[in-house]
C-alpha atoms as a PDB file:
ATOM      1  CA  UNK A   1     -26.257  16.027  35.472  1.00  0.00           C
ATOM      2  CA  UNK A   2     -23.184  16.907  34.344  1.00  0.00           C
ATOM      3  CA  UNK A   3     -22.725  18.470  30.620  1.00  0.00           C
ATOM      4  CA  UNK A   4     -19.672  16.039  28.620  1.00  0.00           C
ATOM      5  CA  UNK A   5     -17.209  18.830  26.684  1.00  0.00           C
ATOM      6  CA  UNK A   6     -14.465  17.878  24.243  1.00  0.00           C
ATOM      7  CA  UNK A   7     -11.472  19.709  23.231  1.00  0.00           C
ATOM      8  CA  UNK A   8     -10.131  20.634  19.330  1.00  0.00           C
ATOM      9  CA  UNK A   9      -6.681  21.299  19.235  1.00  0.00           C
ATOM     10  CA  UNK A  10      -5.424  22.661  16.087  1.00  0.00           C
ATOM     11  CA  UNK A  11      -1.715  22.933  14.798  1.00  0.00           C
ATOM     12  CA  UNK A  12      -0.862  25.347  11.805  1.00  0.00           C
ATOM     13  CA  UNK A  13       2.004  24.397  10.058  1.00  0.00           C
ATOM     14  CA  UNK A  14       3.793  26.611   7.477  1.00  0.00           C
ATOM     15  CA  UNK A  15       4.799  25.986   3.858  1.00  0.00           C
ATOM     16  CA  UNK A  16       6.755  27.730   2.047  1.00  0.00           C
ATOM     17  CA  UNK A  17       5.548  29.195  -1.037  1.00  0.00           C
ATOM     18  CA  UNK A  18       8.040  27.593  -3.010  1.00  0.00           C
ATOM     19  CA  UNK A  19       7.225  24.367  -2.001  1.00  0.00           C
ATOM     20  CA  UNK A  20       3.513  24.192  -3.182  1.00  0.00           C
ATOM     21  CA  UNK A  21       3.369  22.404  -6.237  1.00  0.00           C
ATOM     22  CA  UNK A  22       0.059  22.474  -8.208  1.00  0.00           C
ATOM     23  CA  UNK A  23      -1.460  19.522  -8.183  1.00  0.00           C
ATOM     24  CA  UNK A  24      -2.299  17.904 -11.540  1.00  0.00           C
ATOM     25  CA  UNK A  25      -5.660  16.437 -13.055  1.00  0.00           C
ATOM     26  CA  UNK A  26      -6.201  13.419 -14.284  1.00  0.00           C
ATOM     27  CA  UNK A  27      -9.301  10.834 -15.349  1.00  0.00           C
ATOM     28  CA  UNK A  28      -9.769   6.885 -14.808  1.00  0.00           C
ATOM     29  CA  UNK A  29      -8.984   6.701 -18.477  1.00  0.00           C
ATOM     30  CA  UNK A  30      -6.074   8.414 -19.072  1.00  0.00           C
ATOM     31  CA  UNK A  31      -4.436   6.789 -15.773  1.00  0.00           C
ATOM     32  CA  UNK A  32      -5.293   3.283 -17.145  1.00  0.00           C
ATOM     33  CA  UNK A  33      -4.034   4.241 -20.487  1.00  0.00           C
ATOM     34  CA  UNK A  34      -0.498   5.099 -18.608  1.00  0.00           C
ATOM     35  CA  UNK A  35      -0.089   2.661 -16.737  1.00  0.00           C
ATOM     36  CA  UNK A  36      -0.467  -0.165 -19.718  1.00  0.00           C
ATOM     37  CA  UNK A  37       1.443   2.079 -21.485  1.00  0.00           C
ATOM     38  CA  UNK A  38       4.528   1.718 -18.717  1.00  0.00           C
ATOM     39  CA  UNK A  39       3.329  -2.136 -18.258  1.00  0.00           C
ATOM     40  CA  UNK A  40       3.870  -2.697 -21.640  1.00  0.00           C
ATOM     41  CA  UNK A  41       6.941  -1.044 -22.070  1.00  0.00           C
ATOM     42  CA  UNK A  42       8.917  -2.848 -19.622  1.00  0.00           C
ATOM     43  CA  UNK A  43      10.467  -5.977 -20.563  1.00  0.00           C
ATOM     44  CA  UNK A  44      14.012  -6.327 -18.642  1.00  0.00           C
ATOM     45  CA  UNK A  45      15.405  -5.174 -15.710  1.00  0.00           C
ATOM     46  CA  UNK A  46      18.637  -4.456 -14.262  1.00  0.00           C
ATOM     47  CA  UNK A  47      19.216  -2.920 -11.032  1.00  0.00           C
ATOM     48  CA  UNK A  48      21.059  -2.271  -7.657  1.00  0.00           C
ATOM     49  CA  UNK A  49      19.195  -1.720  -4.783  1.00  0.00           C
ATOM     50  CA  UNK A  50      19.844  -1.648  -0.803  1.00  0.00           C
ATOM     51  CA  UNK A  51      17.325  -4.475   1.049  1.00  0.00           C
ATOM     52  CA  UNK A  52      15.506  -2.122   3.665  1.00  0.00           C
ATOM     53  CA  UNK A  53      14.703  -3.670   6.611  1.00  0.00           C
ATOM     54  CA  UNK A  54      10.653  -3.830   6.974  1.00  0.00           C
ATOM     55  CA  UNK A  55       9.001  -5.601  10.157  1.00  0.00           C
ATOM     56  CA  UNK A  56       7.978  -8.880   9.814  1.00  0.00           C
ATOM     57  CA  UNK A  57       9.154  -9.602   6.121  1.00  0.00           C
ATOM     58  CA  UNK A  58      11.721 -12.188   5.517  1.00  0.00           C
ATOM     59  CA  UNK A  59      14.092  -9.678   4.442  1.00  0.00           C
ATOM     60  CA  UNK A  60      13.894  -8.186   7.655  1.00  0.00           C
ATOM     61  CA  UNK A  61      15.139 -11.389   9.280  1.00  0.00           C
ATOM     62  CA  UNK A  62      18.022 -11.244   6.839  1.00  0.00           C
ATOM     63  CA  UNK A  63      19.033  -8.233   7.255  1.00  0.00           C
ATOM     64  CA  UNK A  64      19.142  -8.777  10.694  1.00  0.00           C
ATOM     65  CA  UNK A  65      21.101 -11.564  10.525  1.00  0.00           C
ATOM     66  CA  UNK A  66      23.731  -9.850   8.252  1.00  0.00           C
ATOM     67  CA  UNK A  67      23.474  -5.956   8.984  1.00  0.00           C
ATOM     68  CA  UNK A  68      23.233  -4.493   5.730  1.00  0.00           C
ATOM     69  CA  UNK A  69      22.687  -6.336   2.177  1.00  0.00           C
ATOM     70  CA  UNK A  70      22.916  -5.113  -1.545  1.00  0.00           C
ATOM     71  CA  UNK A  71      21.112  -6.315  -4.009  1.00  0.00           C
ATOM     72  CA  UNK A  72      21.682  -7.117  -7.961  1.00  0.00           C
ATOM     73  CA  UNK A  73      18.234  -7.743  -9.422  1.00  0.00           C
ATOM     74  CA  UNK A  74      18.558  -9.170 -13.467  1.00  0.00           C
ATOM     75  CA  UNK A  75      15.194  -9.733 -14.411  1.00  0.00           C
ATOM     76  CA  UNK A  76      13.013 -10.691 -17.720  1.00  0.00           C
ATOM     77  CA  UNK A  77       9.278 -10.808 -18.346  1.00  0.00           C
ATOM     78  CA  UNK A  78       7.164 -12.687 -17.533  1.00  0.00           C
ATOM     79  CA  UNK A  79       8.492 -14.003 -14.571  1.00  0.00           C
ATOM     80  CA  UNK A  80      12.196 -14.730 -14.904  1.00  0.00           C
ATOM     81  CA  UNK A  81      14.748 -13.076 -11.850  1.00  0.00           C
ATOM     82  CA  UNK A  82      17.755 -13.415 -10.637  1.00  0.00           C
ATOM     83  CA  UNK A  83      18.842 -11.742  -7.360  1.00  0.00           C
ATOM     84  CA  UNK A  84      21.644 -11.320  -6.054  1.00  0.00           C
ATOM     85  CA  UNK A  85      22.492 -10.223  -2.062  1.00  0.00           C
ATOM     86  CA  UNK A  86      25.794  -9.570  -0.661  1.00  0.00           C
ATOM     87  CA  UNK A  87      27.222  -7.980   2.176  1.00  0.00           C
ATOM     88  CA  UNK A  88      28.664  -4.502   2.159  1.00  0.00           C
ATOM     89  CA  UNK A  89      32.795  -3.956   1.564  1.00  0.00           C
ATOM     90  CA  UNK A  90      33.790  -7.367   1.309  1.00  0.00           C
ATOM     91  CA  UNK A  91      31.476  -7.897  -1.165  1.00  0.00           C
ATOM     92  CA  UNK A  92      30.779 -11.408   0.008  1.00  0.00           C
ATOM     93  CA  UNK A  93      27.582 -13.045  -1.598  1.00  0.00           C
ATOM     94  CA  UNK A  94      24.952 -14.227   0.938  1.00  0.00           C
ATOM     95  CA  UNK A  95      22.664 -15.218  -1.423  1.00  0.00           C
ATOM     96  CA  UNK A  96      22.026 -16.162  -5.055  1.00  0.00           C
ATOM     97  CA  UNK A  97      18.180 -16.624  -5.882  1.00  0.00           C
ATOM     98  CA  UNK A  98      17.013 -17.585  -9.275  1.00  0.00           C
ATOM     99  CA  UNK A  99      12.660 -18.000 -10.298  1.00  0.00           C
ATOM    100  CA  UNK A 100      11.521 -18.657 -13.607  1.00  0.00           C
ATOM    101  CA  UNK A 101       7.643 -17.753 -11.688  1.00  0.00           C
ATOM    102  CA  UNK A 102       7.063 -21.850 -10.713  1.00  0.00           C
ATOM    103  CA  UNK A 103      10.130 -23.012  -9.169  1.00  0.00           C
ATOM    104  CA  UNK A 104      12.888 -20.636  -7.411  1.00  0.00           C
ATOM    105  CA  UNK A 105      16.106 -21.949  -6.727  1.00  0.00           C
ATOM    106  CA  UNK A 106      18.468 -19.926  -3.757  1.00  0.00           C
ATOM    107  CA  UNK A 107      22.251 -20.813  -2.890  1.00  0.00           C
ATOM    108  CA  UNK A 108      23.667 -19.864   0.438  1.00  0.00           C
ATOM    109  CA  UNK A 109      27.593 -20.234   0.258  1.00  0.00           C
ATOM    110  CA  UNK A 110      27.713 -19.799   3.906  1.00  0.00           C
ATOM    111  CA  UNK A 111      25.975 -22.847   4.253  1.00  0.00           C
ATOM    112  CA  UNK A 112      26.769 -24.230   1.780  1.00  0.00           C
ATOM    113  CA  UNK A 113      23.308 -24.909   0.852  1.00  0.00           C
ATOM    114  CA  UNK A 114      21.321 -25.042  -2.239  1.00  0.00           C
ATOM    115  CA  UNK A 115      17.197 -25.367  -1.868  1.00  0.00           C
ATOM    116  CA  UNK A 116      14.294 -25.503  -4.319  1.00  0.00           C
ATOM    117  CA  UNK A 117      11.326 -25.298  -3.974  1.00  0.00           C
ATOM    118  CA  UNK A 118       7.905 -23.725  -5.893  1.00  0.00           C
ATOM    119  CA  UNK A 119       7.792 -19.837  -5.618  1.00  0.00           C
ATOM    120  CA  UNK A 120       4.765 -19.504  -3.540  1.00  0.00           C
ATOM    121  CA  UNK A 121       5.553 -19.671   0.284  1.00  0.00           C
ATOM    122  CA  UNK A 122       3.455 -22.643   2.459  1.00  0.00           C
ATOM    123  CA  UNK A 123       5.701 -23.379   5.478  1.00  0.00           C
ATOM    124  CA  UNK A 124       7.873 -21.012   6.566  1.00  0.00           C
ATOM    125  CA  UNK A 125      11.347 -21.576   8.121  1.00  0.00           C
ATOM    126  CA  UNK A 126      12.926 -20.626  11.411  1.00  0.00           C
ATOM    127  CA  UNK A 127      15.798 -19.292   9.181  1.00  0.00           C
ATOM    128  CA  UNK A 128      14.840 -16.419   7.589  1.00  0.00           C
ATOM    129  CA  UNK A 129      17.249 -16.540   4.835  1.00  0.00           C
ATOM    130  CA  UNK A 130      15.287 -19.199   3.754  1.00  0.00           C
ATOM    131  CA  UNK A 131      11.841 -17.782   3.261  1.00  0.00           C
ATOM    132  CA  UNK A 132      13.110 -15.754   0.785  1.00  0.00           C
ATOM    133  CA  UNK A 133      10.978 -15.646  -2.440  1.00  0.00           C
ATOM    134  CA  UNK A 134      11.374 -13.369  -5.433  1.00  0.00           C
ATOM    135  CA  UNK A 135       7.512 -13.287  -6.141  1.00  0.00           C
ATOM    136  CA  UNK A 136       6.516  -9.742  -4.794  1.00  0.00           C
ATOM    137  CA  UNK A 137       9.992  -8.304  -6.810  1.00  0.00           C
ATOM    138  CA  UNK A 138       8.691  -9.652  -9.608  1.00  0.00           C
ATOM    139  CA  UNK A 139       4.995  -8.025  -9.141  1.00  0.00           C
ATOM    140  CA  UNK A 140       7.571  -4.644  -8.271  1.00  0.00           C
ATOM    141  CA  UNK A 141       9.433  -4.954 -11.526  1.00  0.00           C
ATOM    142  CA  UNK A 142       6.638  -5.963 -14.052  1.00  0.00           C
ATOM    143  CA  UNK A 143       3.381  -4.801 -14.159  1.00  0.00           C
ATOM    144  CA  UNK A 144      -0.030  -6.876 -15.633  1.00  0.00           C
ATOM    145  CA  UNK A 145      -2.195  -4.765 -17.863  1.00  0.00           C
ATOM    146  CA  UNK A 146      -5.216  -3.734 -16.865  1.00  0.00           C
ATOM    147  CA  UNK A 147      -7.249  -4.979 -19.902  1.00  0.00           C
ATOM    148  CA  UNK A 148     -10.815  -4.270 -20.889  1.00  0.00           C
ATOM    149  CA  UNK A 149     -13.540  -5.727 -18.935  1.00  0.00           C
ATOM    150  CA  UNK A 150     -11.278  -5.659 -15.546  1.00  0.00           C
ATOM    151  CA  UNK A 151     -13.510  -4.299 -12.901  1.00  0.00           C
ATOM    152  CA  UNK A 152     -11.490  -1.114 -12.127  1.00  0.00           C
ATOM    153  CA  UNK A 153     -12.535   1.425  -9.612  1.00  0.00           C
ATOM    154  CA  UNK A 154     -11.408   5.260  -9.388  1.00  0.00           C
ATOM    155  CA  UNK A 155     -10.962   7.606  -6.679  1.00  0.00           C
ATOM    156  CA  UNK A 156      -9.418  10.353  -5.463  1.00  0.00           C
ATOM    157  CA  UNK A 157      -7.380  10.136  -1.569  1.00  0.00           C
ATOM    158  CA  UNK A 158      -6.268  13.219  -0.039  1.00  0.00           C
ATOM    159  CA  UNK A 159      -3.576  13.093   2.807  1.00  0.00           C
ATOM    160  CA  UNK A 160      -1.851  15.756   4.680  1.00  0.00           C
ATOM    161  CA  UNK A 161       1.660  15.085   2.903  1.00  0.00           C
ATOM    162  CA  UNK A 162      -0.119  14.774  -0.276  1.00  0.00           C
ATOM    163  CA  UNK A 163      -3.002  14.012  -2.776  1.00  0.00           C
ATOM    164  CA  UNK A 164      -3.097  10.904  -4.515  1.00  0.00           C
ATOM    165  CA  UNK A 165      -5.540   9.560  -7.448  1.00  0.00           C
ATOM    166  CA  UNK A 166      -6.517   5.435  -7.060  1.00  0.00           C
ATOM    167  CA  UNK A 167      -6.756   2.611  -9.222  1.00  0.00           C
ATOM    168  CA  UNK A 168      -8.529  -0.191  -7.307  1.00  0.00           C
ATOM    169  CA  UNK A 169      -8.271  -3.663  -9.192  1.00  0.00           C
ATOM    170  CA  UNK A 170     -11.012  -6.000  -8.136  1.00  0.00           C
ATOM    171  CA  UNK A 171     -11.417 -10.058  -8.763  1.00  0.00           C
ATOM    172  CA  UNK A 172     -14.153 -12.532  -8.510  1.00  0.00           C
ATOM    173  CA  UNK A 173     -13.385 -14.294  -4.931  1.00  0.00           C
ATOM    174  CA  UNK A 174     -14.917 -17.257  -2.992  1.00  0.00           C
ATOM    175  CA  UNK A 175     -18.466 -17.680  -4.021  1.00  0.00           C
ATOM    176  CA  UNK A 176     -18.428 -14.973  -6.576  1.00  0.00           C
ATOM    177  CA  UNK A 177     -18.057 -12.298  -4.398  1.00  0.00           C
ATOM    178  CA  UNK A 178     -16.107  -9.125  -5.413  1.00  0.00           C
ATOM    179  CA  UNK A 179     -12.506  -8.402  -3.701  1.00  0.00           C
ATOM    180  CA  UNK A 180      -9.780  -6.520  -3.771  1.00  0.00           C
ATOM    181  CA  UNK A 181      -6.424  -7.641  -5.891  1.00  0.00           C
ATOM    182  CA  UNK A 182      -4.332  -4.053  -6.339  1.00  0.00           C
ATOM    183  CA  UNK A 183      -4.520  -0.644  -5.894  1.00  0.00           C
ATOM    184  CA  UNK A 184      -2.445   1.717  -7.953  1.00  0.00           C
ATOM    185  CA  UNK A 185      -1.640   4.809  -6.469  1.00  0.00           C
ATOM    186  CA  UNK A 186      -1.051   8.370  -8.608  1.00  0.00           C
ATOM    187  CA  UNK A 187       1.019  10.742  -6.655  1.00  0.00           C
ATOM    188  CA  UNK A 188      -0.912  13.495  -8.389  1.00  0.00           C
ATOM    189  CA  UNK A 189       2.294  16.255  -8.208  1.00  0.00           C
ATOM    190  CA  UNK A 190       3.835  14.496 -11.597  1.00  0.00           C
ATOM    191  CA  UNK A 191       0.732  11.615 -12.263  1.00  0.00           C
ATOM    192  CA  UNK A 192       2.997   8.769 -12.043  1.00  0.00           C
ATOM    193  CA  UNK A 193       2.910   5.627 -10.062  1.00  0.00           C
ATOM    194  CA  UNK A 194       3.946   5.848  -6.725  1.00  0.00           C
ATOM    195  CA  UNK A 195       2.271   3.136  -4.576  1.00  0.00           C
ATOM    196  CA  UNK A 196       1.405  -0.213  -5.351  1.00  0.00           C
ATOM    197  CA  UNK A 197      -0.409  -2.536  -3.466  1.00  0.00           C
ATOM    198  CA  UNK A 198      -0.824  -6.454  -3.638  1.00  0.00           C
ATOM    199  CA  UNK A 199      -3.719  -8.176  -2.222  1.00  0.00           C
ATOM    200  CA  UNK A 200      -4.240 -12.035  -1.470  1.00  0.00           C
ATOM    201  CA  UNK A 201      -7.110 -14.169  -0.692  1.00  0.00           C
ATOM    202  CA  UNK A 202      -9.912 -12.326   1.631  1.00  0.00           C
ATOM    203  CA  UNK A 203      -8.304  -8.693   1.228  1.00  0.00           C
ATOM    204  CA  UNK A 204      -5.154  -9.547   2.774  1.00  0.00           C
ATOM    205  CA  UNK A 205      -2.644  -6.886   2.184  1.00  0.00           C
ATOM    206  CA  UNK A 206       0.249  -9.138   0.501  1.00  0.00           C
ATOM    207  CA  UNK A 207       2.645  -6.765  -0.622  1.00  0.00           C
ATOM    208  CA  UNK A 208       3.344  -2.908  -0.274  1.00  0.00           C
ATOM    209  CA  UNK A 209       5.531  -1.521  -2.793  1.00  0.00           C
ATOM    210  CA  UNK A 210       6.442   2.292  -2.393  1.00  0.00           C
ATOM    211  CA  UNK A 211       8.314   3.787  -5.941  1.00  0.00           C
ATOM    212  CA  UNK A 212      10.869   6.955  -5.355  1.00  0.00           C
ATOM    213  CA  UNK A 213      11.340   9.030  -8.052  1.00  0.00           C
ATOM    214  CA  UNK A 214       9.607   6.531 -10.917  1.00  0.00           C
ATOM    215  CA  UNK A 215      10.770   7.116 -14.404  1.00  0.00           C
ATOM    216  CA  UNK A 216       7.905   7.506 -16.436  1.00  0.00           C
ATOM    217  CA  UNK A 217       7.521   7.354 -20.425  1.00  0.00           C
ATOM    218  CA  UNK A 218       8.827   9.713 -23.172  1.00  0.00           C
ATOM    219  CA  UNK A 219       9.785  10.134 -27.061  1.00  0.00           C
ATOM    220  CA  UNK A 220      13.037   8.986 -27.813  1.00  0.00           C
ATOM    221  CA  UNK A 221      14.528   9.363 -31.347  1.00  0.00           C
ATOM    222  CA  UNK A 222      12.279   7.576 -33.343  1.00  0.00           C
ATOM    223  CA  UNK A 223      10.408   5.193 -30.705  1.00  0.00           C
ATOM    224  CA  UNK A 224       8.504   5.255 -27.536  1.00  0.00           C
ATOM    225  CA  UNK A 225      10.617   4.064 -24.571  1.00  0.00           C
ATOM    226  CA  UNK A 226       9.741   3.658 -20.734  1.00  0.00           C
ATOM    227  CA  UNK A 227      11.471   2.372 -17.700  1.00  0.00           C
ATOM    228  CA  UNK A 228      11.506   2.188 -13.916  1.00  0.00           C
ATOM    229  CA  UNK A 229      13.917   4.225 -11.684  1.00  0.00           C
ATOM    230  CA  UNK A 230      15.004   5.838  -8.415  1.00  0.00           C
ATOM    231  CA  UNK A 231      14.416   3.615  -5.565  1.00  0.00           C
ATOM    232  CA  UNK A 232      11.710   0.992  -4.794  1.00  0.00           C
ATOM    233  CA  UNK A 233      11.155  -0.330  -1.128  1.00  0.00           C
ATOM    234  CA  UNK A 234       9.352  -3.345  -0.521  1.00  0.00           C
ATOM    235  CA  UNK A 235       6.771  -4.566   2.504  1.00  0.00           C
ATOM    236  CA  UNK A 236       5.849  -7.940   2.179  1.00  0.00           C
ATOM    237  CA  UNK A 237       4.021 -10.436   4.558  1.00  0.00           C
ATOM    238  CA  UNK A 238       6.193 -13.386   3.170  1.00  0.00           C
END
């Protein structure tokens, strides 16, 4: 017989002791308390961002197609955007998508197209450009509550780049059974939102949305005030 080893390699990497940053504590309540606070707060939106290319999202195909796209993004709660994408130094729209959260409406001067259509994706296209839905922005942009009597669970998640504190949002599903609809995710350096999560039908990861350098909440004059800031990249399946 012959004895079965294994091997442990180990790496050490060095940090600086500058760059340790204490890591701060938190508790389910005070997270949740946040977090409405921020959803609450947040009623328009105006932005420019740069669409990222993301494998196997629709703005990947566009992107593609056109190399690089900026974005204007005018948005309103509940549900109402406006997005804008055009390409780089000409400044040449591409597209023009409006969604009141039913029915989105996208024009395409290069085709001189105009299509409408409800917001929620069944059939996809062969041209990307037209798969485009503003639905996972919208879930980017503005936040639900998470209201009393939500089934809420909290945990902490430890990686090697950094320790995180999670919100798990769960739903009643087929047949009553418990499933996942978002998780929240506390970057637990500065305790504000820097992951969110969307899940569909059956735990399907939806939509991925990653926050850089989130504003947060704080006093100004004589009122509270809150907003959203730095950059926001989006994965979605649609």
């Amino acid at each position: 017989m012959q004895a079965a080893g294994c091997s442990t390699i180990k790496r050490r990497t060095e940090v600086k002791k500058e760059e340790i940053r204490p890591q701060l504590e938190s508790s389910e309540e005070n997270l949740v308390a946040s977090y409405n606070e921020q959803a609450r707060a947040v009623q328009t939106m105006q932005a420019t961002v740069d669409l990222i290319a993301s494998t196997g999202s629709t703005y990947s195909g566009v992107i593609e197609e056109y190399h690089d796209v900026t974005g204007f993004i005018l948005a309103q709660r509940p549900a109402t955007v406006r997005v804008i994408g055009q390409a780089p130094v000409v400044a040449k729209n591409i597209f023009d998508m409006v969604s009141d959260g039913k029915e989105f409406r996208i024009y395409i001067p290069s085709r001189n197209a105009f299509l409408v259509g409800p917001t929620t994706l069944t059939r996809p296209s062969s041209k990307p450009i037209e798969n485009l839905r503003p639905n996972h922005i919208v879930e980017a942009l503005f936040w639900p509550e998470l209201t009393a009597g939500k089934n809420v669970l909290f945990e902490q998640f430890d990686f090697e780049s950094g320790r995180y504190y999670i919100l798990t949002l769960l739903r009643e599903g087929d047949g009553g059974k418990l499933e996942i609809a978002r998780k929240i995710w506390y970057d637990r350096v500065d305790l504000r939102v820097s992951r969110v999560q969307l899940f569909g039908a059956g735990g399907v990861l939806d939509s991925d949305i990653v926050y850089f350098g989130l504003a947060g909440c704080w006093d100004n004059a004589r009122r509270r005030e809150c907003a959203l800031g730095g950059a926001i990249e989006f994965r979605a399946r649609y």
